[in-house]
Protein backbone atom coordinates (compact mmCIF):
# COMPACT_ATOMS: atom_id res chain seq x y z
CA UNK A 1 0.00 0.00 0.00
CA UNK A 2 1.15 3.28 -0.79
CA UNK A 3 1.45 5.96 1.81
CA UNK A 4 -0.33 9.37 1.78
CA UNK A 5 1.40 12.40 1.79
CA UNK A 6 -0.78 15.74 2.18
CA UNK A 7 0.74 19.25 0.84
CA UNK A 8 0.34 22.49 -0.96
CA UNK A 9 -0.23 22.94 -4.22
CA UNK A 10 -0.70 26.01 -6.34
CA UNK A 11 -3.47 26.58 -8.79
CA UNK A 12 -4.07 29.81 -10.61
CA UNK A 13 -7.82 30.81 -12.17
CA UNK A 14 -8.19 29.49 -15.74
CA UNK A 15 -11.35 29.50 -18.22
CA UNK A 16 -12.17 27.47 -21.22
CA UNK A 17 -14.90 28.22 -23.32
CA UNK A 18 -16.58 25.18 -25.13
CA UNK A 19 -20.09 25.62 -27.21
CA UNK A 20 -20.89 28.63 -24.87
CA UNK A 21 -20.16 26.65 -21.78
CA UNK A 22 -17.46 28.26 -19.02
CA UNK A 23 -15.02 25.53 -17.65
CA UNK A 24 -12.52 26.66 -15.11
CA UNK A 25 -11.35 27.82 -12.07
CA UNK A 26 -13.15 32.04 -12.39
CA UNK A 27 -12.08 34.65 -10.52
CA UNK A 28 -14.36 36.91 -9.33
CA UNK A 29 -14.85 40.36 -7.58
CA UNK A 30 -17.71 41.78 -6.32
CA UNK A 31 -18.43 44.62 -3.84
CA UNK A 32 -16.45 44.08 -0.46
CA UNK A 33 -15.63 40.53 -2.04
CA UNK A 34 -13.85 38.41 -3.63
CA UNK A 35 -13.59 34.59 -4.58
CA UNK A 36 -12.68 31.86 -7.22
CA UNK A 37 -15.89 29.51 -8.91
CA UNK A 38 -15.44 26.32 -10.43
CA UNK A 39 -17.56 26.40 -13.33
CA UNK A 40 -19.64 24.82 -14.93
CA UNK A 41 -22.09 24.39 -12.21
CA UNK A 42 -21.52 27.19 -9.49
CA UNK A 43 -21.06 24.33 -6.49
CA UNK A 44 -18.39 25.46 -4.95
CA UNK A 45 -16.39 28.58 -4.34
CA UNK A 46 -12.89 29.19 -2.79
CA UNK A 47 -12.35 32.66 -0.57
CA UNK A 48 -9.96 34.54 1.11
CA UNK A 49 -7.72 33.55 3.13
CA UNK A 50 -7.07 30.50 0.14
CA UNK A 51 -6.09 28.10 2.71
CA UNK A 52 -8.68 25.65 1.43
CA UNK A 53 -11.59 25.90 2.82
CA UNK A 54 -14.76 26.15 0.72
CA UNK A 55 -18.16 26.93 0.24
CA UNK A 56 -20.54 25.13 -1.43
């Protein structure tokens, strides 16, 4: 069995546009916010501090 190792790992927004469909990682800033959507779907959003945790 191999063992598990848990670490960092960077990821920077991205978008990909397929027959009118966004794919990707989206930044986005609103008033007195900010955040990063995975699209397609809007299920889950990644805020400030980017340490991980998540909303969904």
């Amino acid at each position: 069995m191999e063992s598990l190792t848990i670490r960092t790992i960077d990821v920077a927004p991205f978008s990909v546009e397929r027959d009118g469909i966004a794919f990707g990682l989206i930044y986005r800033r609103t008033e007195g916010s900010e955040y990063v959507e995975v699209l397609p779907g809007n299920y889950m959003a990644f805020y400030p501090p980017w340490n991980g945790d998540y909303d969904t």
